[in-house]
N, C-alpha and C. Protein backbone atom coordinates (compact mmCIF):
# COMPACT_ATOMS: atom_id res chain seq x y z
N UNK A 1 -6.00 -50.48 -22.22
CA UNK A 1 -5.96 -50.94 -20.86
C UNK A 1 -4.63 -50.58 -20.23
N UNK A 2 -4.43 -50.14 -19.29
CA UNK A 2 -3.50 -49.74 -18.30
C UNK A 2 -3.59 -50.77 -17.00
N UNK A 3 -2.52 -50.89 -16.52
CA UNK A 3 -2.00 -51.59 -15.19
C UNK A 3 -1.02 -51.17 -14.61
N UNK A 4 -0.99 -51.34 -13.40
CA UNK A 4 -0.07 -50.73 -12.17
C UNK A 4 -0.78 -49.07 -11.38
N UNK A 5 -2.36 -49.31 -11.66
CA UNK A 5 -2.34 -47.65 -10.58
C UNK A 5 -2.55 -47.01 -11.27
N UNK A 6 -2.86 -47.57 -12.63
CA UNK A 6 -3.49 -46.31 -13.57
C UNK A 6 -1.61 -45.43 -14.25
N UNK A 7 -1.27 -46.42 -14.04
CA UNK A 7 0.65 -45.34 -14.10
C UNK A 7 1.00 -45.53 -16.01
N UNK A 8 0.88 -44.36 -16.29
CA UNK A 8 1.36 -44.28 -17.96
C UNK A 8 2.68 -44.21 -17.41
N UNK A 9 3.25 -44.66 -19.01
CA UNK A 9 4.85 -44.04 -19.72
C UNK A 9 5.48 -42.96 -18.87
N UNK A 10 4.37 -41.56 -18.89
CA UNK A 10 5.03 -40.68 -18.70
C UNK A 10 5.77 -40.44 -17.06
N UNK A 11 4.58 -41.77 -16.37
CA UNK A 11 4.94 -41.78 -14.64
C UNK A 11 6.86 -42.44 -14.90
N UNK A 12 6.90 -42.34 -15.42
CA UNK A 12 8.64 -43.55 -15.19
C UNK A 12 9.26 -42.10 -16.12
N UNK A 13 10.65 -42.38 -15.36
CA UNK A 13 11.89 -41.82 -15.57
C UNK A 13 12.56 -42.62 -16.38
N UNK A 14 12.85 -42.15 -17.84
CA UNK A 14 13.50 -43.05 -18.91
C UNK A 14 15.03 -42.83 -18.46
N UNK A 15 15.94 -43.66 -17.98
CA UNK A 15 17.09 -43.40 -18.45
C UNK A 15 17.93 -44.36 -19.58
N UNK A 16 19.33 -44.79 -19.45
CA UNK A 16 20.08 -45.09 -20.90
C UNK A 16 19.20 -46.95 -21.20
N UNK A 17 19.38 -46.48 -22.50
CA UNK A 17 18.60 -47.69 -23.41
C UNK A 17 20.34 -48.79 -22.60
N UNK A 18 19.24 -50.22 -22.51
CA UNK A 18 19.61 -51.19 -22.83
C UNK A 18 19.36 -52.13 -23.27
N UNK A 19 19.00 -51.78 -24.94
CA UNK A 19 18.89 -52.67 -26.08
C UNK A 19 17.41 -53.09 -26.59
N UNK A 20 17.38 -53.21 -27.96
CA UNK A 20 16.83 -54.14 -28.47
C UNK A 20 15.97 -55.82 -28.53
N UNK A 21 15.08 -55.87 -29.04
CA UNK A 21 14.90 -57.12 -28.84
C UNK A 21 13.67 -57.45 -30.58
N UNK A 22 13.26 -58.46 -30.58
CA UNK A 22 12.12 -58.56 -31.47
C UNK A 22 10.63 -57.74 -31.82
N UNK A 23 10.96 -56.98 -30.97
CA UNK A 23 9.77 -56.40 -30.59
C UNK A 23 9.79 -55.15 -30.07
N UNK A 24 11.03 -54.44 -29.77
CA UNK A 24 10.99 -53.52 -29.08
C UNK A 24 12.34 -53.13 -28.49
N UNK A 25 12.10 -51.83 -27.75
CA UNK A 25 13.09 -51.34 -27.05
C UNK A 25 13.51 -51.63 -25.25
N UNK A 26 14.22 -51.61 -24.81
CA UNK A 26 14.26 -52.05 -23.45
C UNK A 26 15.37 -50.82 -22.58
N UNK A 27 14.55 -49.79 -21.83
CA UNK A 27 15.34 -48.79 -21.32
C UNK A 27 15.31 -48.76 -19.92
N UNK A 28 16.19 -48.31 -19.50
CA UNK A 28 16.18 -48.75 -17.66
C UNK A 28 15.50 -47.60 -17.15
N UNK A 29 14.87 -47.06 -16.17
CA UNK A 29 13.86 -46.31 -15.62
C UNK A 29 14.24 -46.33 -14.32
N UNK A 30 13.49 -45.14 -13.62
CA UNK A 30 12.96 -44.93 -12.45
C UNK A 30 11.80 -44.83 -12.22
N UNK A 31 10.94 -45.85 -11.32
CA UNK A 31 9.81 -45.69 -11.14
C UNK A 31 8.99 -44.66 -10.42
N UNK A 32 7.95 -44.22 -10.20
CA UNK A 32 7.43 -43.29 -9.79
C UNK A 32 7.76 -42.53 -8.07
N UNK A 33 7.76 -44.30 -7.56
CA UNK A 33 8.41 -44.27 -6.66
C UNK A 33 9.97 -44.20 -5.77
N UNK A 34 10.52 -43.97 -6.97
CA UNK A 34 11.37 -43.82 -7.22
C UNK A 34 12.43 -45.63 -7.05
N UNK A 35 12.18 -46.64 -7.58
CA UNK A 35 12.43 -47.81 -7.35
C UNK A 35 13.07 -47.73 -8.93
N UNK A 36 14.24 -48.59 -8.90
CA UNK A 36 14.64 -48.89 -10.46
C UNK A 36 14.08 -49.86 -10.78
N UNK A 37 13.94 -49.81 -12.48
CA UNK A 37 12.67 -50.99 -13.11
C UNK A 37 13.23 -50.52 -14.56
N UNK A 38 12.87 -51.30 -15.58
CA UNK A 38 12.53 -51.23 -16.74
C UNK A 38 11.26 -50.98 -17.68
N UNK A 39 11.60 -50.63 -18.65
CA UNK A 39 10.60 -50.11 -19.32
C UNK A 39 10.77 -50.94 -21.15
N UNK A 40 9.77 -51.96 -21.59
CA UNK A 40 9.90 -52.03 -22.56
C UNK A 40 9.01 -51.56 -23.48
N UNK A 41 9.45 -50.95 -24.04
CA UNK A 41 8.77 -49.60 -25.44
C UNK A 41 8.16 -50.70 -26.71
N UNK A 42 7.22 -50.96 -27.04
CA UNK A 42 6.98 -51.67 -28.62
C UNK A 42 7.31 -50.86 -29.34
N UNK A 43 7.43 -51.94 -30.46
CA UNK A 43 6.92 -51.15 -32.01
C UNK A 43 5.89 -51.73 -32.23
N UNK A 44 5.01 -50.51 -32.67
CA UNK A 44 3.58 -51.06 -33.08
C UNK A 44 3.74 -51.76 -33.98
N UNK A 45 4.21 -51.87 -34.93
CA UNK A 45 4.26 -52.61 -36.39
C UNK A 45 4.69 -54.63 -35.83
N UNK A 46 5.69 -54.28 -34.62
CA UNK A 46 6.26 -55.57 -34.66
C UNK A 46 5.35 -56.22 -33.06
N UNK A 47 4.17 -55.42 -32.96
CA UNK A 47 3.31 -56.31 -31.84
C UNK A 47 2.64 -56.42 -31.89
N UNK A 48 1.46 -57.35 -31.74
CA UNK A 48 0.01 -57.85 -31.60
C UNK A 48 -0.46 -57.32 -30.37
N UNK A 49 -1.19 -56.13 -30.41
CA UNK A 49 -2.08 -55.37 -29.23
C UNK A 49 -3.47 -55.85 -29.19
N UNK A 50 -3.75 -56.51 -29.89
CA UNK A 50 -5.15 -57.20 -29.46
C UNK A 50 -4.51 -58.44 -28.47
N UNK A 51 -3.69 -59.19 -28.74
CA UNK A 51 -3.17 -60.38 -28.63
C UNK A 51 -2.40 -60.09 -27.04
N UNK A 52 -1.48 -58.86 -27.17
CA UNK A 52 -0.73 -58.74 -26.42
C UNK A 52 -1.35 -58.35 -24.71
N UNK A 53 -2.71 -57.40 -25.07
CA UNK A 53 -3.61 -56.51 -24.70
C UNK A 53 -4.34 -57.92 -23.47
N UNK A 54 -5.08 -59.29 -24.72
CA UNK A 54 -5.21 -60.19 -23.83
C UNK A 54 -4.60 -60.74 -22.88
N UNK A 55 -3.61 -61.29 -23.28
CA UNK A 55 -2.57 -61.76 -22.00
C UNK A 55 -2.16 -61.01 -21.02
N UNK A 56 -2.17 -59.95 -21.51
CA UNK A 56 -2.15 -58.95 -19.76
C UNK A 56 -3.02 -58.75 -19.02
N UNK A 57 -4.29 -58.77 -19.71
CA UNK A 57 -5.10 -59.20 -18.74
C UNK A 57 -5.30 -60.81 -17.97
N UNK A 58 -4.55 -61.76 -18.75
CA UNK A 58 -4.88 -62.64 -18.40
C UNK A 58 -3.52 -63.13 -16.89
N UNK A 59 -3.01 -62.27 -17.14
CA UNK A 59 -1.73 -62.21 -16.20
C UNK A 59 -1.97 -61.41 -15.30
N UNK A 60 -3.32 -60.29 -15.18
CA UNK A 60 -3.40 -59.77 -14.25
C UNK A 60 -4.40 -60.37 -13.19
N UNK A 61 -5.22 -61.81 -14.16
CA UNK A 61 -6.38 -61.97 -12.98
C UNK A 61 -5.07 -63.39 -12.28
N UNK A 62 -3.54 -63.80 -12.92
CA UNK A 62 -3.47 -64.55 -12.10
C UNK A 62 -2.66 -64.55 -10.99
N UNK A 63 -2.47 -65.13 -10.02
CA UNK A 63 -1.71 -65.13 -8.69
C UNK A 63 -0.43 -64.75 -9.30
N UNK A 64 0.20 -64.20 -8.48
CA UNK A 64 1.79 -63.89 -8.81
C UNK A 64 2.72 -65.42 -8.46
N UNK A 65 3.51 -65.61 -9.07
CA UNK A 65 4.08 -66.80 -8.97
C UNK A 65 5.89 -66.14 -8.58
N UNK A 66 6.52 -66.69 -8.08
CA UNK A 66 7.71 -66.59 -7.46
C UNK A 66 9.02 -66.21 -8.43
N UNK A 67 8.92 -67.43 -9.84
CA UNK A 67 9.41 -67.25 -10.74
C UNK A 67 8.95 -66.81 -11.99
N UNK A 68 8.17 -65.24 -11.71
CA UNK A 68 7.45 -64.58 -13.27
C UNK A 68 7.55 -63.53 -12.52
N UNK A 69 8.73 -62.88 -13.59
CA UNK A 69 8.97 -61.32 -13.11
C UNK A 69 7.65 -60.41 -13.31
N UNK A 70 7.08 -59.82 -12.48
CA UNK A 70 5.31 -59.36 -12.03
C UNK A 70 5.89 -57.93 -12.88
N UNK A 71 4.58 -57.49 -13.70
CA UNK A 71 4.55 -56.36 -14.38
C UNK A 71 3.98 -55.18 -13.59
N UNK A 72 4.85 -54.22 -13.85
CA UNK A 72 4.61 -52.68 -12.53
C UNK A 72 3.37 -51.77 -13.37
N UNK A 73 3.74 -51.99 -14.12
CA UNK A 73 2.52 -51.03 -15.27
C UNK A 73 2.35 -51.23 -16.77
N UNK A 74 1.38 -51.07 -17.92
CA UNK A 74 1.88 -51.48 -19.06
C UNK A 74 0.67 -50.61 -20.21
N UNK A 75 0.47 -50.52 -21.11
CA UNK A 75 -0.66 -50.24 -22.01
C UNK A 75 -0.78 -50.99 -23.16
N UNK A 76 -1.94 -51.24 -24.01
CA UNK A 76 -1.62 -51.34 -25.17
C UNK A 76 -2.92 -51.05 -25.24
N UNK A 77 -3.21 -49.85 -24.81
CA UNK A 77 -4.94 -49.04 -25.71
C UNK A 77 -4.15 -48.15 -26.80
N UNK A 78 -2.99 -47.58 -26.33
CA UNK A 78 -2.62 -46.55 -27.52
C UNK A 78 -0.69 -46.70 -27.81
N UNK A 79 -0.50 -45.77 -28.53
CA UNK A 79 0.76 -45.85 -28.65
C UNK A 79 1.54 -44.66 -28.01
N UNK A 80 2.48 -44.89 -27.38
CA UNK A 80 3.50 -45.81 -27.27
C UNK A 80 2.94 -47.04 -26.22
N UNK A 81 3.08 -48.15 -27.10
CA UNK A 81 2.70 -49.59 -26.31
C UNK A 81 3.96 -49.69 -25.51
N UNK A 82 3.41 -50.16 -24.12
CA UNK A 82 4.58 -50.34 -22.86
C UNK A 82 4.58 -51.16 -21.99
N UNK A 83 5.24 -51.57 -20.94
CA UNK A 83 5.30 -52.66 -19.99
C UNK A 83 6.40 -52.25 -19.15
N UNK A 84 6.52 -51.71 -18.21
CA UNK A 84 7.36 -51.92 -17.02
C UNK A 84 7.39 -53.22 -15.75
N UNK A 85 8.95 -53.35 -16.02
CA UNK A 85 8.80 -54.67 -14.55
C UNK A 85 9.88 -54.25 -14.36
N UNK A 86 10.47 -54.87 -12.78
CA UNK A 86 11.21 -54.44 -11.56
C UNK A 86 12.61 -54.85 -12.46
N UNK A 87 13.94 -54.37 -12.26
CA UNK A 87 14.81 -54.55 -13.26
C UNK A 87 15.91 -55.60 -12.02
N UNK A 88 16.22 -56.28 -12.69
CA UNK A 88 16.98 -57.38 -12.39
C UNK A 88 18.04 -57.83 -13.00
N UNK A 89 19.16 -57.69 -12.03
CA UNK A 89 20.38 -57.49 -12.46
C UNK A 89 21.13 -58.60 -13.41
N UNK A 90 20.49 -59.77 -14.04
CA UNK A 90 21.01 -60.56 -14.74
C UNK A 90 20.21 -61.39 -15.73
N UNK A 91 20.58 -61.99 -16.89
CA UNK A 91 20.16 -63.43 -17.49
C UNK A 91 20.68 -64.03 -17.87
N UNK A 92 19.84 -65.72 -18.04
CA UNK A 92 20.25 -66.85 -17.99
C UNK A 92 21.31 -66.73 -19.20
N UNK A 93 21.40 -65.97 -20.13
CA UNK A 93 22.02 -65.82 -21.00
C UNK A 93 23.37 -65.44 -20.80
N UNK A 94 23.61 -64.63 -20.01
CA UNK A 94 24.66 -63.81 -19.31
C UNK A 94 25.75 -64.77 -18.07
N UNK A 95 25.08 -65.93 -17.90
CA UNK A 95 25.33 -66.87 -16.83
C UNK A 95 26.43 -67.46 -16.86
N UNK A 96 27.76 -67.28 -16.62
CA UNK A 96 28.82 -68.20 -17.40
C UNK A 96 29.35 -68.81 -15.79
N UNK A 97 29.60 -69.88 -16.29
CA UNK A 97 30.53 -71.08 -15.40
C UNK A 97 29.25 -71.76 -14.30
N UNK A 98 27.66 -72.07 -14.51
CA UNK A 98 26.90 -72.68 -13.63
C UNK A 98 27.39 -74.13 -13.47
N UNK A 99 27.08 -74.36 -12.39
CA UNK A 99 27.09 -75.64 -11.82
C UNK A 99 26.03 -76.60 -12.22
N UNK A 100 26.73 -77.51 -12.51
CA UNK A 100 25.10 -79.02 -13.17
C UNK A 100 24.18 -78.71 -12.27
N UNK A 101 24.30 -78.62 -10.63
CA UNK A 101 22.90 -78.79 -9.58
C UNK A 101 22.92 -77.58 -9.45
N UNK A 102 23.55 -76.63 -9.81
CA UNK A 102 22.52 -74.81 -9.89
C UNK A 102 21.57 -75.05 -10.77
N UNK A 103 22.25 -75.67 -12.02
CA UNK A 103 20.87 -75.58 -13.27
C UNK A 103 20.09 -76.14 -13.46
N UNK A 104 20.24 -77.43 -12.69
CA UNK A 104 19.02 -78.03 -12.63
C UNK A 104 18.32 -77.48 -11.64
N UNK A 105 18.40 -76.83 -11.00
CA UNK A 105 17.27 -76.00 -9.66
C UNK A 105 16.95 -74.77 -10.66
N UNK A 106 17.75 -74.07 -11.71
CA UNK A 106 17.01 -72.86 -12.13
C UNK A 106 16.27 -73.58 -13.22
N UNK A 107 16.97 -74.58 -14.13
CA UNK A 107 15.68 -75.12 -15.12
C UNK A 107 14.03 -75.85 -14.57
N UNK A 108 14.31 -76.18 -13.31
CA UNK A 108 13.04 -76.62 -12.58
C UNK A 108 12.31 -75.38 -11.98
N UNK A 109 12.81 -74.45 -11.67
CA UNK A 109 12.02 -73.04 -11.67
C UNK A 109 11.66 -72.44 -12.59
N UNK A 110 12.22 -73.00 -13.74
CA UNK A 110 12.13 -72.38 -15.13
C UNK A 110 10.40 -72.80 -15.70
N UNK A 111 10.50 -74.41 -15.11
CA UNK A 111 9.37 -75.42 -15.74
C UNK A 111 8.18 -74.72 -14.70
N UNK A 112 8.44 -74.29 -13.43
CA UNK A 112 7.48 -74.14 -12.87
C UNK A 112 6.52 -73.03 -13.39
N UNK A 113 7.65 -72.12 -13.51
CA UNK A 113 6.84 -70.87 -14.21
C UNK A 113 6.33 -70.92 -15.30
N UNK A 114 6.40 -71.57 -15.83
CA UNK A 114 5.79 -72.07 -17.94
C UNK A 114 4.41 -72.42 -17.62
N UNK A 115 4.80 -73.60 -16.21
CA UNK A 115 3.31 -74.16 -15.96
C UNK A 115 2.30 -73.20 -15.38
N UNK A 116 2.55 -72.50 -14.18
CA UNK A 116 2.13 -71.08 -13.68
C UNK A 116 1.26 -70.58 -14.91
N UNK A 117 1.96 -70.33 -15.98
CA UNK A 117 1.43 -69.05 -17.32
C UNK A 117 0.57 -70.32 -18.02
N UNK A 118 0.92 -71.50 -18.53
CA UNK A 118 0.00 -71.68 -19.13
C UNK A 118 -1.43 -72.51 -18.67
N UNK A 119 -1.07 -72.57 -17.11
CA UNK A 119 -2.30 -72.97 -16.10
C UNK A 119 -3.22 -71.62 -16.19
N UNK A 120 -2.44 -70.75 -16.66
CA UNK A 120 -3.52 -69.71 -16.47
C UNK A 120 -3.72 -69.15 -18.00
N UNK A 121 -3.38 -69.66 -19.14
CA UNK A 121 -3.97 -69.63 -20.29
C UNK A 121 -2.72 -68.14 -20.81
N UNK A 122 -2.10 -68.47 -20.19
CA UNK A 122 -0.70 -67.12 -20.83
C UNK A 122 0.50 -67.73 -21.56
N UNK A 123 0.64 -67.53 -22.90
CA UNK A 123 1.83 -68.53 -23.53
C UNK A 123 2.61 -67.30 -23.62
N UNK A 124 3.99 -67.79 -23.62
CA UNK A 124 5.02 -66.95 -23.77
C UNK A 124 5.07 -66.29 -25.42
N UNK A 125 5.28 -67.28 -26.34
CA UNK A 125 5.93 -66.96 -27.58
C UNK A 125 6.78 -66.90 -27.70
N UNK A 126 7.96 -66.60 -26.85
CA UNK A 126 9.51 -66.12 -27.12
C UNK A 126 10.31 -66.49 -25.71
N UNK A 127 10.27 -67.69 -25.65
CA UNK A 127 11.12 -68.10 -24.48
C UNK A 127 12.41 -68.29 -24.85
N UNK A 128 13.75 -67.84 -24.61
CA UNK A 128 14.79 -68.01 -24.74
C UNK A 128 15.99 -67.49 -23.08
N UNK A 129 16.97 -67.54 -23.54
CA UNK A 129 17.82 -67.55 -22.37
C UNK A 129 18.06 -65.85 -21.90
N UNK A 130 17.13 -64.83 -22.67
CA UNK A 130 17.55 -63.60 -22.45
C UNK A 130 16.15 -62.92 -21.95
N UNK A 131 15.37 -63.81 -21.90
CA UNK A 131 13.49 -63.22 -21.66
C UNK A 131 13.81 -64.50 -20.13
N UNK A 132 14.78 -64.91 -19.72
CA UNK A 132 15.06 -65.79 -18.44
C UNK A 132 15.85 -64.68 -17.45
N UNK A 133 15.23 -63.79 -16.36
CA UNK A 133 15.99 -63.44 -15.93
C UNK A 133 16.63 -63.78 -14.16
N UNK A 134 17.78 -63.59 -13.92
CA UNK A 134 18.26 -64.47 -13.07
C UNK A 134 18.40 -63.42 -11.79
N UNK A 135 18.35 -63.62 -10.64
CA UNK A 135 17.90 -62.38 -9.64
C UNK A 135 18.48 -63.48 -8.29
N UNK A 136 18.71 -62.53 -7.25
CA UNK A 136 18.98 -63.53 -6.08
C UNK A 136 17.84 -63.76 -4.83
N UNK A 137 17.92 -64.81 -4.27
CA UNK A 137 16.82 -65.03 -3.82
C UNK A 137 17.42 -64.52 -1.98
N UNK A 138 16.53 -64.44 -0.72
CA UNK A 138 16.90 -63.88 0.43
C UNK A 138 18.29 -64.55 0.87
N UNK A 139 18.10 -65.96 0.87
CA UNK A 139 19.93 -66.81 0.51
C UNK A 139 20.62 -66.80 -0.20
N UNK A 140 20.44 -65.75 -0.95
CA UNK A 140 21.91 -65.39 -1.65
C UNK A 140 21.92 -66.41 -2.88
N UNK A 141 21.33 -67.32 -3.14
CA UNK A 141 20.82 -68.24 -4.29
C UNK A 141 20.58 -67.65 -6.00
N UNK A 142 20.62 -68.22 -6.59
CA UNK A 142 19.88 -67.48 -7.92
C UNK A 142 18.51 -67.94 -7.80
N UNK A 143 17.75 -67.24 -8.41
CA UNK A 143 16.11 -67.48 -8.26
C UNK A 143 16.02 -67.01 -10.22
N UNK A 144 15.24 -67.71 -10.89
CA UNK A 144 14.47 -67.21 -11.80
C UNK A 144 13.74 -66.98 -12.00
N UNK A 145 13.48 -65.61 -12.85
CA UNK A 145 11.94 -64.84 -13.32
C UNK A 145 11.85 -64.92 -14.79
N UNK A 146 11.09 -65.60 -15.08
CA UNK A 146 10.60 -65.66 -16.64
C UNK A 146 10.13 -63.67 -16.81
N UNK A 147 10.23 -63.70 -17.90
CA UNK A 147 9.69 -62.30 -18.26
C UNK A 147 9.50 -62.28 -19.95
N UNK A 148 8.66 -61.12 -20.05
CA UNK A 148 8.56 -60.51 -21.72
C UNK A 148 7.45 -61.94 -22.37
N UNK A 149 6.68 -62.58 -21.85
CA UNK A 149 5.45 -63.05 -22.06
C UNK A 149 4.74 -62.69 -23.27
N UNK A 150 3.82 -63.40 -23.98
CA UNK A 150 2.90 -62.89 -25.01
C UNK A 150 3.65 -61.57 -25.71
N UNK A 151 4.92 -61.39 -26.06
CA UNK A 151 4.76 -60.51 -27.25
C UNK A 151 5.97 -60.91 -27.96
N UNK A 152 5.99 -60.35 -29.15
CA UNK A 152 7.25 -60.60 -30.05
C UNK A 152 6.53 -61.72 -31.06
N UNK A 153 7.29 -62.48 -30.89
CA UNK A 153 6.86 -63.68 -31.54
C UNK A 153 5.35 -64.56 -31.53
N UNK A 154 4.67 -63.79 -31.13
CA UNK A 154 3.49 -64.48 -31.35
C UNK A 154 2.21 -63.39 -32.31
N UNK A 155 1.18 -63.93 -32.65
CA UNK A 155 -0.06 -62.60 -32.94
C UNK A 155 0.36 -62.59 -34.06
N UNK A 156 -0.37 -61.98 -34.50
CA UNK A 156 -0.20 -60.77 -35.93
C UNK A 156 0.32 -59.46 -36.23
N UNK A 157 1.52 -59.68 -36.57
CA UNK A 157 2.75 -58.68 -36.36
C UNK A 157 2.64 -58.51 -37.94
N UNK A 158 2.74 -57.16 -38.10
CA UNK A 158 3.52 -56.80 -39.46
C UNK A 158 4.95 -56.64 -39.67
N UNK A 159 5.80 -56.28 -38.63
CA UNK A 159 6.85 -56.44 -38.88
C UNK A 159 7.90 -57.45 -37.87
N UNK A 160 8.82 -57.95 -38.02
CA UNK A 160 9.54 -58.47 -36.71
C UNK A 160 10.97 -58.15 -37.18
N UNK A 161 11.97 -57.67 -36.00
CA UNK A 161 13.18 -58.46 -36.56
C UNK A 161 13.62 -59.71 -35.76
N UNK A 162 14.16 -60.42 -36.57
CA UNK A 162 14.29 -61.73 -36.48
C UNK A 162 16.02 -61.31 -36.40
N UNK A 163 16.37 -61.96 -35.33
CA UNK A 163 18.06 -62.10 -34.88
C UNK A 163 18.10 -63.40 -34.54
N UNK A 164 19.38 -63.44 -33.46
CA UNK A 164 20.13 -64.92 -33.06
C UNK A 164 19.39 -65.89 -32.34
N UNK A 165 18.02 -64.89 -31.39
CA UNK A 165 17.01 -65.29 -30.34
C UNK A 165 15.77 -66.40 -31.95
N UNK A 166 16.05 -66.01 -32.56
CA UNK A 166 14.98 -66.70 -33.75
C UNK A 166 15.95 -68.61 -33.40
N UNK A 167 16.55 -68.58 -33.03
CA UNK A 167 17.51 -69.79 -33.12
C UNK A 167 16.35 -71.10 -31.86
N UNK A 168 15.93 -70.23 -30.93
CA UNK A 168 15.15 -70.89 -29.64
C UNK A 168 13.47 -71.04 -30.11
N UNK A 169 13.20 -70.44 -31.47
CA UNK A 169 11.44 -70.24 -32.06
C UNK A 169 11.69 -72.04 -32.66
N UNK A 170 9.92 -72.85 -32.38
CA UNK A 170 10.03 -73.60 -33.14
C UNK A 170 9.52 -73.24 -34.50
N UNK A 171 10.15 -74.44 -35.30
CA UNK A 171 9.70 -74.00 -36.77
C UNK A 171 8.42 -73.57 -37.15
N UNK A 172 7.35 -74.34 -36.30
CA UNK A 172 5.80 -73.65 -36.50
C UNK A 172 5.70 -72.39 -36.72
N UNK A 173 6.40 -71.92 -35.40
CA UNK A 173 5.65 -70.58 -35.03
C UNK A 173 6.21 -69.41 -36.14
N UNK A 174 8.08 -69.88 -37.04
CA UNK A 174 8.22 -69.33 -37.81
C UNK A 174 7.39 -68.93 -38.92
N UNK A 175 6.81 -69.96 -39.40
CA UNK A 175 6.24 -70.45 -40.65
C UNK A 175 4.56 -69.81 -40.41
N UNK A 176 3.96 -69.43 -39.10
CA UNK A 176 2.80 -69.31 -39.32
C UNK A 176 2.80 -68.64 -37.88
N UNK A 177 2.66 -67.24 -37.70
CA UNK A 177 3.34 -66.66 -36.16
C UNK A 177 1.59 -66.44 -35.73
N UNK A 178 0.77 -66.52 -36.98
CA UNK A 178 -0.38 -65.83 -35.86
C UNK A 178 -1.46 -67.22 -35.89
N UNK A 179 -0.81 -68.51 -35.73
CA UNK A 179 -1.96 -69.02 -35.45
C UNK A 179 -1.78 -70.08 -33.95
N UNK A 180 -1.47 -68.47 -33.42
CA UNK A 180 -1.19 -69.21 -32.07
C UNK A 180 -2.94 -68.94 -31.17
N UNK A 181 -4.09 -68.82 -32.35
CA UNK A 181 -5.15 -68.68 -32.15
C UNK A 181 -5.47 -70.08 -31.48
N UNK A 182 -4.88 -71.03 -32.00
CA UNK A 182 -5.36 -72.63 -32.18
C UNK A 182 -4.55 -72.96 -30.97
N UNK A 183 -4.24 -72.62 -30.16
CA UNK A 183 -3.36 -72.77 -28.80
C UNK A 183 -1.82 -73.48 -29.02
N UNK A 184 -1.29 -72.89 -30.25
CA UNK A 184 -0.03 -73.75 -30.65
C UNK A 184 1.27 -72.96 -29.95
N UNK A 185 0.80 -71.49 -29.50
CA UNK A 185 1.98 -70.57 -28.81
C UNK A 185 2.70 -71.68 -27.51
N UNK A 186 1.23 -72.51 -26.48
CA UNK A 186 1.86 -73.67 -25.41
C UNK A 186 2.87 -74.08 -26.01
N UNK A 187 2.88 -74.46 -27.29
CA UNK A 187 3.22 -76.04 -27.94
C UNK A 187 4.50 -75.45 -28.32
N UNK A 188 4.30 -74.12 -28.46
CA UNK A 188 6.04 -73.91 -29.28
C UNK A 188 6.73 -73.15 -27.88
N UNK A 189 6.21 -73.03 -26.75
CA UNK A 189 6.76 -72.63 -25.59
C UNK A 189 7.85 -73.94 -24.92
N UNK A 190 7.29 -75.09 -25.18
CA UNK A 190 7.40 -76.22 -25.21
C UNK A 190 8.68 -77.00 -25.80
N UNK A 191 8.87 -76.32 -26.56
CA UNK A 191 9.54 -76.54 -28.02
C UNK A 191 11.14 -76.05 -27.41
């Protein structure tokens, strides 16, 4: 399955990698249209494409929500498995010196969007402060976009690497990553 216009891999302009994650590669791009965006590359070994494959569809029948960075194009019929979204210059991770009432306005945008995805039956798997990305809103505000949804940490993966981001997984999902069949991915989104 493809999304965004029928637009493969090959429609985007790869330029310099920025980094790694559980699952994959993350390289900055030019979009077809020539708009900057990102591009995250899987490893087949470390993603669930049946799993992953669902939730994009299930993200495509739902409304776009304010705080869920919207996916430009993506595949997972073949390999190279992909996902492009609009690239955004920061995350919550990256955030140093917030204010108590900034964060409580980005953690309540944070909650909104969780609810958004799993009102519409989309669990994250891998919510942490670096899949949080932070963008400005028309007032000059920070606005948050959840991003990187259903992959990594959830499904039936043969391989993962597990880094510092393993610190934000609850213990469930360590101990038993693919039985987020039983709807436990909510529960450790939650977590």
């Amino acid at each position: 399955m493809k999304v965004g216009n029928g637009l493969d891999l090959t429609d985007f302009e790869l330029k310099e990698d920025l980094g790694s994650g559980s699952s994959g590669n993350v390289t900055a791009a030019v979009g077809p249209d020539g708009t900057p965006c990102v591009v995250k590359k899987f490893n087949s070994m470390a993603v669930d494409r049946v799993f992953s494959g669902a939730v994009l569809r299930r993200y495509l029948k739902a409304p776009p929500h304010p705080h869920v960075l919207p996916i430009l194009a993506g595949s997972f019929d073949r390999t190279p498995y992909f996902i492009a979204m609009p690239r955004v210059s920061s995350t919550l991770e990256e955030m140093q010196g917030i204010k108590e009432r900034e964060a409580w306005v980005l953690l309540h945008q944070m909650v909104e969007a969780m609810g958004h995805l799993h009102k519409h039956d989309i669990p994250h798997g891998n919510l942490h402060p670096g899949n949080v990305f932070i963008d400005k809103g028309s007032d000059g505000c920070a606005v948050v976009k959840v991003a990187d949804f259903g992959q990594g940490m959830a499904g039936r993966v043969h391989h993962i690497d597990l880094g510092e981001r393993t610190y934000f997984a609850a213990p469930e999902q360590l101990e038993s990553p693919e039985a987020w069949e039983e709807g436990a991915a909510e529960k450790w989104d939650v977590y």
